[in-house]
Each structure stands twice: as structure tokens, then as C-alpha cells.
Protein backbone atom coordinates (compact mmCIF):
# COMPACT_ATOMS: atom_id res chain seq x y z
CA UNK A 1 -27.97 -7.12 14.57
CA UNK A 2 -24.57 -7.05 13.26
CA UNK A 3 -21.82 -9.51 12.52
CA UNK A 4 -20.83 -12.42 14.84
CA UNK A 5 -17.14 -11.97 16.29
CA UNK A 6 -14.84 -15.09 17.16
CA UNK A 7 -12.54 -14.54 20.05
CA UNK A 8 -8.89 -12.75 18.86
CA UNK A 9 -5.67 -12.07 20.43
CA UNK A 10 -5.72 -9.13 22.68
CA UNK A 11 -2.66 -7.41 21.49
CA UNK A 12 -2.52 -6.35 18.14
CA UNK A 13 0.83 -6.97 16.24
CA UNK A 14 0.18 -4.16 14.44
CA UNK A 15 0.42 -1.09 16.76
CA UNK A 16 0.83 1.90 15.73
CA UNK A 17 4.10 2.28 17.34
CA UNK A 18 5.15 -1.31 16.21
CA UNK A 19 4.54 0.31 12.53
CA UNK A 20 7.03 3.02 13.00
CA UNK A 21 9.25 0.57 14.45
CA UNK A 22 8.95 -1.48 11.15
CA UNK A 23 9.75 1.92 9.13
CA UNK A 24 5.78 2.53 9.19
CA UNK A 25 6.16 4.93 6.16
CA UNK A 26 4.71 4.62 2.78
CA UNK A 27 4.99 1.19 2.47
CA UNK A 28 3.69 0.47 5.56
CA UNK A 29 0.57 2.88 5.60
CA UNK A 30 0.02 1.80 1.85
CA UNK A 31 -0.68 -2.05 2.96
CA UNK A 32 -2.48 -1.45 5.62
CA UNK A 33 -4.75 1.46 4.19
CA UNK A 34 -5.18 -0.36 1.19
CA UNK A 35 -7.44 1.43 -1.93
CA UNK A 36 -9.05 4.72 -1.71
CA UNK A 37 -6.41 6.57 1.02
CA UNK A 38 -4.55 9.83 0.07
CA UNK A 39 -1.13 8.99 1.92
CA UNK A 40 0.94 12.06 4.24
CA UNK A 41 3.74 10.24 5.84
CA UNK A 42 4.43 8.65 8.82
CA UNK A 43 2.04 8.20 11.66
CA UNK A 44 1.71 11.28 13.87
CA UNK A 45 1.90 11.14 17.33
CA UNK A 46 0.37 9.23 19.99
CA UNK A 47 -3.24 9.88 21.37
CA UNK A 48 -3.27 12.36 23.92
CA UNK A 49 -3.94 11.48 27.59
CA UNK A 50 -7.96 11.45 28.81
CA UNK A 51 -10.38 10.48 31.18
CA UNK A 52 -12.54 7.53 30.20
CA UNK A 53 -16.02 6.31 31.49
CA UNK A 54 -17.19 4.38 34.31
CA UNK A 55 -18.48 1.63 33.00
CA UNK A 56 -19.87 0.03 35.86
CA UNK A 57 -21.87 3.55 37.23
CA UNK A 58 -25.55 3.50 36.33
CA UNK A 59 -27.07 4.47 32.94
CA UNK A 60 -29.33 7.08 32.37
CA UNK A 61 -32.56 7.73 30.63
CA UNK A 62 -32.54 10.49 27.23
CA UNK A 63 -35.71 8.92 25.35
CA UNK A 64 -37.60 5.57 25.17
CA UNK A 65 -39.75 4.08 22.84
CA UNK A 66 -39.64 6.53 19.78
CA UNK A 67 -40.49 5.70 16.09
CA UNK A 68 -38.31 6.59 13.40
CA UNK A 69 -39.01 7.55 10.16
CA UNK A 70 -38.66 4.08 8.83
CA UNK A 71 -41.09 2.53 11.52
CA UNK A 72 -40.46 -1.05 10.24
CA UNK A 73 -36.95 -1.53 11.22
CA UNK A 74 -34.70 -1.61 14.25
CA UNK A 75 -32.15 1.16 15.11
CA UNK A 76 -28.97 0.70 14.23
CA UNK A 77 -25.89 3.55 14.53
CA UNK A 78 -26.45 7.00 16.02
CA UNK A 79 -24.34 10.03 16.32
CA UNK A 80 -24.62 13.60 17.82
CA UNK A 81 -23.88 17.50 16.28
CA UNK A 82 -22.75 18.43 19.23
CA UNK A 83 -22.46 22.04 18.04
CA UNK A 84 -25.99 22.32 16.78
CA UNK A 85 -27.49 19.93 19.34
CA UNK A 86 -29.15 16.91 16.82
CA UNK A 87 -29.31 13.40 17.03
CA UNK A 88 -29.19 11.46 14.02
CA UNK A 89 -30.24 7.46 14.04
CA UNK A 90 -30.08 5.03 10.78
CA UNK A 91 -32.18 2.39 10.23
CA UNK A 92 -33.09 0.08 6.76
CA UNK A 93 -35.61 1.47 4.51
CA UNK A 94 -39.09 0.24 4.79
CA UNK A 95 -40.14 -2.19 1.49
CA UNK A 96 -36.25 -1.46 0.56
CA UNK A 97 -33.81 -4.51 -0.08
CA UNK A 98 -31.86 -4.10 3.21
CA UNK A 99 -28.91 -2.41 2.54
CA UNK A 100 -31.19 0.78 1.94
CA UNK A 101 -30.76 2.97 4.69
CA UNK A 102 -32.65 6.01 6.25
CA UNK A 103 -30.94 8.56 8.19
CA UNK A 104 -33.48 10.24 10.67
CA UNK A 105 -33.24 13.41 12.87
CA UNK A 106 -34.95 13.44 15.78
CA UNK A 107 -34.15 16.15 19.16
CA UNK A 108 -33.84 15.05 22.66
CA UNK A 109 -37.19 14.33 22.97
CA UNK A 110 -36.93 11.61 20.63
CA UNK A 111 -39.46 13.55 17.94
CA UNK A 112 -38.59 13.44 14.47
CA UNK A 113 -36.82 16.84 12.82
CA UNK A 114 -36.39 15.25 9.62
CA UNK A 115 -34.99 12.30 7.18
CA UNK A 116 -32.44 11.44 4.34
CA UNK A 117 -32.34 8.09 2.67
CA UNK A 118 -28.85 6.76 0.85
CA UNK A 119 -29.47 3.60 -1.12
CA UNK A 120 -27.35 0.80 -1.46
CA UNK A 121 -25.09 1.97 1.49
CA UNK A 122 -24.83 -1.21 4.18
CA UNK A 123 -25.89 -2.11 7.51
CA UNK A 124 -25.31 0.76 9.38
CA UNK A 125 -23.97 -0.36 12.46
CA UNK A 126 -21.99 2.97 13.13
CA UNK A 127 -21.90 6.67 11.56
CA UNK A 128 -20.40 10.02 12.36
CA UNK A 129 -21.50 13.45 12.24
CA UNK A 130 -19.31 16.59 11.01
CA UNK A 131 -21.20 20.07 11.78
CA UNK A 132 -20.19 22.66 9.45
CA UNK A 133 -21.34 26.02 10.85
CA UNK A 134 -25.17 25.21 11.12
CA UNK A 135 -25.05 22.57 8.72
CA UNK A 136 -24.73 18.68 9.43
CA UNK A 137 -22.54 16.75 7.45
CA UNK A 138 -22.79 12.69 7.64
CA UNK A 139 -20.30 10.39 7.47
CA UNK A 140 -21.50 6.61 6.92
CA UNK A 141 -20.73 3.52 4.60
CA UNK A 142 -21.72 3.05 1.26
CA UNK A 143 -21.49 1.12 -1.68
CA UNK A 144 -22.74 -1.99 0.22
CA UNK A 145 -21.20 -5.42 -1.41
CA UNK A 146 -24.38 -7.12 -1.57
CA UNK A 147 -28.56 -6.00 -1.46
CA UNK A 148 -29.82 -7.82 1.50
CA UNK A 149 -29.68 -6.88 5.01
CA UNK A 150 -26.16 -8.99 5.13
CA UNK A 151 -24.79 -6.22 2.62
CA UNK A 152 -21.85 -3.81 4.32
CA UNK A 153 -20.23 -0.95 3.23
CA UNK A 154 -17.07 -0.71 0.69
CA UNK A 155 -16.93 3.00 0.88
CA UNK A 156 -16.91 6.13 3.48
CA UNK A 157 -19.68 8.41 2.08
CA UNK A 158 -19.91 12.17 3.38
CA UNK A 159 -23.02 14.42 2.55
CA UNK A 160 -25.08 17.29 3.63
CA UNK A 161 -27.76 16.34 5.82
CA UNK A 162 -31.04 17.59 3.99
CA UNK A 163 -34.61 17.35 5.49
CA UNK A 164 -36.21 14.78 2.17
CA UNK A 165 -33.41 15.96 -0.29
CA UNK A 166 -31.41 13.49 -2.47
CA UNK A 167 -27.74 13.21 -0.85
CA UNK A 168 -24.39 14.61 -3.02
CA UNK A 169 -22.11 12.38 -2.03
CA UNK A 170 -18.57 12.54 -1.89
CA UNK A 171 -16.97 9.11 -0.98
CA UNK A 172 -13.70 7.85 0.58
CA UNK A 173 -11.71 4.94 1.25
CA UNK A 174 -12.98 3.39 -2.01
CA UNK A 175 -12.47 -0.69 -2.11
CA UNK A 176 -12.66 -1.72 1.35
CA UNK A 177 -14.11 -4.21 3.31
CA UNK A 178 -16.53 -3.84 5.89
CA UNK A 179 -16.26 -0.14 6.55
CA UNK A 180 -17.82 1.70 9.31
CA UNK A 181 -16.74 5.09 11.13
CA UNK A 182 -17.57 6.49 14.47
CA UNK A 183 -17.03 10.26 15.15
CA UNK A 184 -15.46 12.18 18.60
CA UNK A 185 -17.47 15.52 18.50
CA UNK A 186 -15.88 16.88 21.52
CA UNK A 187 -11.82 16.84 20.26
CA UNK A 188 -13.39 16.18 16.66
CA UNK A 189 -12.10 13.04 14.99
CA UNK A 190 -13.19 10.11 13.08
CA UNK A 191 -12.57 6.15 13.71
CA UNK A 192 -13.13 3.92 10.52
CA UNK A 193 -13.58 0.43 11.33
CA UNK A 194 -12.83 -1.81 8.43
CA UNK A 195 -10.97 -5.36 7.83
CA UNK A 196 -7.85 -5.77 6.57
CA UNK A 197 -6.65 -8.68 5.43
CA UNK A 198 -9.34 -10.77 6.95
CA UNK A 199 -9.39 -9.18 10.73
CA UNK A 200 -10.88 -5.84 11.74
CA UNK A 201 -8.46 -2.90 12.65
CA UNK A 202 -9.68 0.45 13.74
CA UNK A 203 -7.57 3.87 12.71
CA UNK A 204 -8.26 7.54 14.05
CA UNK A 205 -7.71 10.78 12.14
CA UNK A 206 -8.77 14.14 12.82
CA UNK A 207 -11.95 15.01 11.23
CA UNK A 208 -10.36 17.96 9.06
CA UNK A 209 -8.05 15.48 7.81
CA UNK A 210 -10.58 12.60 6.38
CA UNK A 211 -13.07 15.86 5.44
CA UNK A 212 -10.28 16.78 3.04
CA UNK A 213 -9.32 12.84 1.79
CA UNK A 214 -6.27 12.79 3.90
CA UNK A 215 -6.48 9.29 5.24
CA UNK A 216 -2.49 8.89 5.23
CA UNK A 217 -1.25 9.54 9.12
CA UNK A 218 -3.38 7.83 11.51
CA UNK A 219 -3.51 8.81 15.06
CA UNK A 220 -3.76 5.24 16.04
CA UNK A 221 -4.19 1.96 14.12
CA UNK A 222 -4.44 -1.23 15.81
CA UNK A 223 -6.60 -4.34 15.32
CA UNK A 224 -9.88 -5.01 17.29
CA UNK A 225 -9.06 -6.85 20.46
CA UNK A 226 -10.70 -9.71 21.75
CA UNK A 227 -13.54 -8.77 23.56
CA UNK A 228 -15.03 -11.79 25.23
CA UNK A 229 -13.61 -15.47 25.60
CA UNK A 230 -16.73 -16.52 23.88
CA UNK A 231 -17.89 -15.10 20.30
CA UNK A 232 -19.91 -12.15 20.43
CA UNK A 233 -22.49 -10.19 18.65
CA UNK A 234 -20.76 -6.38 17.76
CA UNK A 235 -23.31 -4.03 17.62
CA UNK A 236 -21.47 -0.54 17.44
CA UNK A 237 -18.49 1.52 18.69
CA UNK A 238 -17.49 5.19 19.04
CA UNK A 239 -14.20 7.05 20.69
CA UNK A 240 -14.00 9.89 23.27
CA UNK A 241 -10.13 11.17 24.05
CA UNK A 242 -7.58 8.17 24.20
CA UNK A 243 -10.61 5.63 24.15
CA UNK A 244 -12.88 3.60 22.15
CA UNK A 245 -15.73 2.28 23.40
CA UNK A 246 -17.42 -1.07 22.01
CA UNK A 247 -21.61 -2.43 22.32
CA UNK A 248 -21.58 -5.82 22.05
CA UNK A 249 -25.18 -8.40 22.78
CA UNK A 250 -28.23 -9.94 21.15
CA UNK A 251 -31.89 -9.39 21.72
CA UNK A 252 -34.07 -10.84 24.09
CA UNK A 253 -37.01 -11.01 25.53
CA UNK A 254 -36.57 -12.11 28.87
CA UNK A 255 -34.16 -9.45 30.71
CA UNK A 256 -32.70 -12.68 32.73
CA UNK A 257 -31.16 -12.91 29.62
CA UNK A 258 -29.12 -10.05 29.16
CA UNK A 259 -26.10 -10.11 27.24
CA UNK A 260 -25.29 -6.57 26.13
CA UNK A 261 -21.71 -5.36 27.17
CA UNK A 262 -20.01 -1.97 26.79
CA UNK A 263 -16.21 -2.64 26.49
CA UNK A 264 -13.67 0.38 26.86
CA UNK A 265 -10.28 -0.08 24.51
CA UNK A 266 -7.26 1.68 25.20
CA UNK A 267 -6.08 2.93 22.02
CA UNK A 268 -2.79 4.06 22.71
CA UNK A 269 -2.40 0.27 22.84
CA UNK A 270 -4.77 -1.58 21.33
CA UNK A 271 -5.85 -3.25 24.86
CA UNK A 272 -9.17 -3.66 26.82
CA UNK A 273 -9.16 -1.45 29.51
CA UNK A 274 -12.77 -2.51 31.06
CA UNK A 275 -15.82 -3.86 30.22
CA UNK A 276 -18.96 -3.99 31.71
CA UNK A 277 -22.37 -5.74 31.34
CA UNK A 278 -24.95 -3.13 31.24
CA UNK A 279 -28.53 -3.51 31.74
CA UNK A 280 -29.41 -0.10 30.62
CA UNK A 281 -33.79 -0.53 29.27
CA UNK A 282 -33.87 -4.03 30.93
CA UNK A 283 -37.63 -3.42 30.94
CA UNK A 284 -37.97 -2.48 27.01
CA UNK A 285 -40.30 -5.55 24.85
CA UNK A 286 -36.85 -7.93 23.08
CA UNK A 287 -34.31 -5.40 24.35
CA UNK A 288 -31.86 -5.27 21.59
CA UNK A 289 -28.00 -3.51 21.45
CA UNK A 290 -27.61 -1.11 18.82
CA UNK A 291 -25.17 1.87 19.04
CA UNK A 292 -22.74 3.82 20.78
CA UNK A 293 -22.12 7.61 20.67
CA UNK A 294 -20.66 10.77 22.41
CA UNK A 295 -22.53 13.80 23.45
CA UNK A 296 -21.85 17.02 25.68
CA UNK A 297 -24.38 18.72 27.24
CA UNK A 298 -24.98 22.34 27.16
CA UNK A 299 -24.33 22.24 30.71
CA UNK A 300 -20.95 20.62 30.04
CA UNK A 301 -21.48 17.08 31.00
CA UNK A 302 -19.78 14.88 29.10
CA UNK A 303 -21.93 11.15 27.58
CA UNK A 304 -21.57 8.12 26.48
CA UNK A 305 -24.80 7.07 24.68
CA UNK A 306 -26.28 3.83 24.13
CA UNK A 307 -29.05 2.60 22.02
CA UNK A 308 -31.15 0.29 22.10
CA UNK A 309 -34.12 -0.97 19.53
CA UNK A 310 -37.40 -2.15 21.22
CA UNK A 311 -40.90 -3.16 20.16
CA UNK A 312 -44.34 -2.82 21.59
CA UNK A 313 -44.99 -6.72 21.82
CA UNK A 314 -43.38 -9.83 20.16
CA UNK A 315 -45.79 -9.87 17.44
CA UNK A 316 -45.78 -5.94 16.95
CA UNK A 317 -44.40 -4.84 13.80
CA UNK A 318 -43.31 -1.45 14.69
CA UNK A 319 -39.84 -0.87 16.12
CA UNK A 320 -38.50 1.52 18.77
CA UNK A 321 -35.68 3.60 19.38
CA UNK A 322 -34.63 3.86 23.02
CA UNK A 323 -31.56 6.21 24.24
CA UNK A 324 -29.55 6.19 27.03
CA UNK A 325 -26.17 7.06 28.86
CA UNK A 326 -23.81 6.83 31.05
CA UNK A 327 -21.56 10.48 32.93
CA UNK A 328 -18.83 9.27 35.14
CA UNK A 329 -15.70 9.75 33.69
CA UNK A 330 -12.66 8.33 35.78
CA UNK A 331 -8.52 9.16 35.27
């Protein structure tokens, strides 16, 4: 589960074309970046024009009911190499203090290729992959600001994704609060998530850019909108083109219950486009939210992947990872 979200203004007063308005410079960048950022100028230009998904279509089997290398522990973020074809899903570290997190391979049969742990890192609620010719790099927070499972992130970490091998991490974005990222690996570019000054703001850069610390010129920066009139649980987030997309719910174990919502945010303007409840797994034992992603087929079709953790039965102590997704994409 992640963090509970009040309700917020839907426009953000801090667009990213309100910030070159306001002379969105150095200055500008500098206080909204805060620590850790390796400044380029002004913002660059506005997201480019793209389809976005149907939320309301039906979702789509990939895999259900699939242990991860940490067995003892729900799912939390995912994220595809689209160029080597992997899936990689984090979850806490069994007998670890919380904030210990596993990163494990599986294919799209939901069998496990392999696992990398980073230790005091967060909660893992969203991570990004970068391939590098046939080599996965992972982007995720680290540096968590406290050793339970309430600790998050104060840092971007990158690193080599090696079957049982100790991670050489390089970090980014040093000092913040909160920190999360989400990666497009079809026009290949980052979000980070992270508050500043108290409320949560997204920004966008091309992956080359953050790969090489150049956090400076955001495509887009604009603060999370509201997403419900009523507080909600946010579970994960990732972009495709122009949009983000947003997993919001809580588990259950009655499916009359369902609460789990995918939300689409325009992010050319910081505004909610659509959102949809989706009942994606309804069947799965204390259905639970947990992840969004992006994925292109080798046949072309383009994905937006949800997760969701599971269990066997309420007393069980093994937990599942379940994938699916959605492939209507609408002008």
C-alpha cells in the first residue's frame, strides 16, 4: 500500500508554462528542483501531441498468481525493457526492515529470470527501466528516510541490473522528499515524482538527460492533480506520449468492494483527462492495486500494464503477483 492522498486543486499553479511566464530560469528551476539537480536553462518545449488509452475498454490477462523472489511480500512497482523484452517487479525483502527492497526479473510467463536486492532504498511504489544495449539499467529510490515499511526514498538510484550481484549505484536528485520515477520505454523518458514544498509535483526529462545528471529542463512540471473528491490510496503511476497515467485503491476481499481506479493526466496541463474504475483480477484472494507500466509488443501493440498483488487465502502467507493490461489507445 502506499501513502493516503487528500483531495487537491486540479490545476496546478505551477505549470510549466506558468514558470516561463514567471521568468522560469535559474531561479525558478533552482526552487522547484531543489538539492541534487544539475541545472541547463529554461524549460524546453511542450510535450508532443499523442494518443492516450481507453480507460474504460476491457483489461487483459499477461500472468496471474506468480511468486516473486521475495515470496513474503506484496508487489509493488514494475517496469518493462522494452528493447530486451523483461519485466522487472520490486517488492520488500523477506526478514528485512521494510524499506529493503528486492528487484525481481521474471518473463511473460511470470517465471523468475533473476533478482537484485538494494537496501535501505524505500517503498517502491514506482521504478523505471533504462536498457543499454543488452543490459538493464534500473532506476528506483533510495536512501529511504526511515527503516520500516513507512520509509520512502530521498534519492534517484541507477544501477546495472545483475542476476544476485551487489548493485554500483550511482544516485541523483540527492535530498528530496518522497521520490519515485516512472519510465516511457517507447519515446524513452523518465517522470520523478517527488514533493516539493509539502505537495507532490511530477517533472519529465528525457532518459539521456537524467542518465547523464541533467535534471535542469523539464519537459513538463506540474503538481499532482486531484484525483478523487474523496482521499485516496496512490498506488503507482507511469507516462506514455503527452500522458501520465495514475493506480489509485485499497485491498479487499470482497470484489463488491472494489476501489481501484486508473486516472489519465494530461500533462501538457496538469489536468485529469479521464479516469476509470477498473476491475481488472476481480476474482484474485484480497485483490490489491499495485503498479502501472508501459509495454510494446513485438507485434507492435502498444500497453498499459497494471498490477496487482494477490494471495492464496486470507490466512496464506505467500503473496502473488498478477499482471494485466489494457490496448485501446484513442486521439
Amino acid at each position: 500500500m502506499s501513502e493516503l492522498l487528500p483531495p487537491a486543486p486540479v490545476r496546478s499553479p505551477f505549470s510549466r508554462r506558468s514558470l516561463l511566464r514567471a521568468g522560469g530560469g535559474l531561479a525558478a528551476t533552482t526552487a522547484l528542483l531543489g538539492t541534487g539537480a544539475v541545472f541547463a536553462g529554461p524549460a524546453s518545449a511542450a510535450m508532443p501531441v499523442s494518443k492516450r488509452f481507453d480507460l474504460t475498454k476491457p483489461s487483459y490477462d499477461e500472468f496471474r498468481s506468480k511468486i516473486l523472489h521475495e515470496s513474503h511480500h506484496v508487489m509493488q512497482g514494475f517496469a518493462f525493457d522494452n528493447q530486451n523484452v523483461r519485466i522487472f517487479i520490486v517488492n520488500a525483502r523477506n526478514g528485512g526492515t521494510g524499506d529493503d527492497l528486492c528487484v525481481t526479473q521474471v518473463n511473460f510467463s511470470g517465471e523468475i529470470q533473476g533478482s537484485m536486492h538494494l537496501n535501505n532504498a524505500g517503498h517502491g511504489v514506482s521504478i523505471g527501466v533504462e536498457p543499454v544495449g543488452t543490459d538493464s539499467y534500473i532506476w528506483m529510490e533510495c536512501d529511504s528516510d526511515g527503516p520500516t515499511s513507512a520509509g520512502r526514498g530521498t534519492a534517484l538510484a541507477r544501477f546495472k541490473f545483475v542476476n544476485g550481484g551487489t548493485p554500483s549505484v550511482k544516485k541523483f536528485l540527492t535530498g528530496s522528499d518522497t521520490i519515485t520515477c516512472a519510465t516511457d520505454p517507447i519515446n524513452k523518458r523518465i517522470a520523478v515524482r517527488r514533493k516539493e514544498n509539502g505537495k507532490m509535483f511530477y517533472s519529465v526529462y528525457p532518459l539521456a538527460s537524467a542518465a547523464a545528471g541533467n535534471f535542469g529542463s523539464p519537459l513538463a512540471h506540474f503538481a499532482q492533480p486531484a484525483l478523487s473528491t474523496v482521499p485516496v490510496t496512490f498506488q503507482g503511476y507511469t507516462i506514455y506520449g503527452q500522458y501520465l497515467y495514475t493506480l489509485d485503491g485499497t485491498g479487499h476481499a470482497d470484489p463488491a468492494d472494489i476501489n481501484s481506479y486508473v486516472t489519465c493526466i494530461d500533462m501538457n496541463t496538469g489536468t485529469v483527462k479521464s479516469r476509470a474504475l477498473t476491475k481488472a483480477g476481480q476474482s484474485l484472494v484480497f485483490r490489491e492495486p499495485e503498479g502501472l507500466g508501459i509495454y510494446r509488443s513485438l507485434a507492435g501493440e502498444t500497453r498499459l500494464y497494471m498490477g496487482f498483488g494477490s494471495r492464496s487465502s486470507m490466512d496464506n502467507i505467500n503473496r502473488y503477483a498478477n499482471l494485466f493490461y489494457k490496448n485501446v489507445l484513442i486521439d
